[in-house]
Protein backbone atom coordinates (compact mmCIF):
# COMPACT_ATOMS: atom_id res chain seq x y z
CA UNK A 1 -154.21 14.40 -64.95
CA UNK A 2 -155.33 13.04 -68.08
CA UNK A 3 -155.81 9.80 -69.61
CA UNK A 4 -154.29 10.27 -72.69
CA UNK A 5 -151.10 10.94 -74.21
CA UNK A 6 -150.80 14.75 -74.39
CA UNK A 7 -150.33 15.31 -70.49
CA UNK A 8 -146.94 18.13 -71.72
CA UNK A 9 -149.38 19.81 -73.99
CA UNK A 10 -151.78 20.31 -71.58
CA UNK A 11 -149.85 22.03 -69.19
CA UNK A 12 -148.14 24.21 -72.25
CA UNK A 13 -151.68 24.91 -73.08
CA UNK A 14 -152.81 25.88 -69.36
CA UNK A 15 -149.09 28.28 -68.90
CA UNK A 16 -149.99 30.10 -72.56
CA UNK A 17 -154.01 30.81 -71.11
CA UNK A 18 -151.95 32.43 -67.79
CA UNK A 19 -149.88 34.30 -69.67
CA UNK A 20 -152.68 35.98 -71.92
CA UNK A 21 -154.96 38.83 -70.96
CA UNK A 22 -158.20 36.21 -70.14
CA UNK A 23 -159.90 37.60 -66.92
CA UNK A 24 -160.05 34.42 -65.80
CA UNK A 25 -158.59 31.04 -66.37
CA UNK A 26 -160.49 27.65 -65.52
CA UNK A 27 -159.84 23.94 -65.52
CA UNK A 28 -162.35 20.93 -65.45
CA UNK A 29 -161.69 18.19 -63.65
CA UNK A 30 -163.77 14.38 -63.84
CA UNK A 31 -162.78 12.86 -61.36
CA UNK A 32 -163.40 9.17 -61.49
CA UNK A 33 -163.34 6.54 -58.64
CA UNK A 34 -160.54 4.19 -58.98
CA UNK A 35 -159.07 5.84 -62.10
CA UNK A 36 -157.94 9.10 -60.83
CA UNK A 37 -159.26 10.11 -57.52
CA UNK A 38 -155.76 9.54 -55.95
CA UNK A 39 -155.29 12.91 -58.33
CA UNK A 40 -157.64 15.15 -56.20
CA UNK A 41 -154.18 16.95 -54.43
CA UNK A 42 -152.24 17.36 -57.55
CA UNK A 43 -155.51 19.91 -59.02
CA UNK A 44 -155.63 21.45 -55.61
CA UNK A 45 -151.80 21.67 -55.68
CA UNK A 46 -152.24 23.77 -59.13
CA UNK A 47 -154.15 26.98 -57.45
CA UNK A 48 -151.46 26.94 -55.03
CA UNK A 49 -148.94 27.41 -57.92
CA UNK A 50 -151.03 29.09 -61.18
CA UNK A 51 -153.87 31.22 -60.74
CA UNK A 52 -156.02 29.17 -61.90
CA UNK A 53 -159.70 27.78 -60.62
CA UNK A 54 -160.28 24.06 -60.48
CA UNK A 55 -163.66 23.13 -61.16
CA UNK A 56 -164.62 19.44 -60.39
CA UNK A 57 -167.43 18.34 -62.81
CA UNK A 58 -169.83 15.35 -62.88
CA UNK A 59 -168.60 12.18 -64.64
CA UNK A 60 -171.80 11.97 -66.88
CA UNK A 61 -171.13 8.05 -68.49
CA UNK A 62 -172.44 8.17 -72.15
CA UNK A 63 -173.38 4.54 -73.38
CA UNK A 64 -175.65 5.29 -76.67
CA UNK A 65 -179.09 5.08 -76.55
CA UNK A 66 -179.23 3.02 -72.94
CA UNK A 67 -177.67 3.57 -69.47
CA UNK A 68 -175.80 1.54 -68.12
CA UNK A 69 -174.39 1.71 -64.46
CA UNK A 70 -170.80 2.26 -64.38
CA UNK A 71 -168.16 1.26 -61.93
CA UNK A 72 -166.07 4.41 -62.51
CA UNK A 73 -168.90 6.62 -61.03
CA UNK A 74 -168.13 8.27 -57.39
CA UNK A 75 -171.18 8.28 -54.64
């Protein structure tokens, strides 16, 4: 669920949003072909558990000044 060290913090960090008075708690999701789209069930898996929404966002590849085509990008 995330690519860098930090994955217990996270979830500490989602349980602690739960457990305040927010109206709402949401989590963004990139999901990225080949890196972690095998992770599509474990967010789903999540609003089963927390009340929580899941919000898959666009992988929007940031190379400086240029584009570049990426092989992480899904169709």
């Amino acid at each position: 669920m995330t690519r860098r060290r930090g994955h217990d913090a996270v979830l500490r960090a989602l349980d602690t949003a739960l457990s305040s008075n927010l109206q709402s708690v949401k989590l963004n999701a990139v999901i990225i072909k080949g890196l972690n789209d095998t992770e599509v069930p474990d967010f789903v898996e999540i609003t089963r558990e927390k009340d929580v929404s899941v919000r898959f966002i666009e992988f929007m590849p940031f190379t400086g000044p240029c584009k570049r085509p990426t092989p992480h990008a899904s169709p």
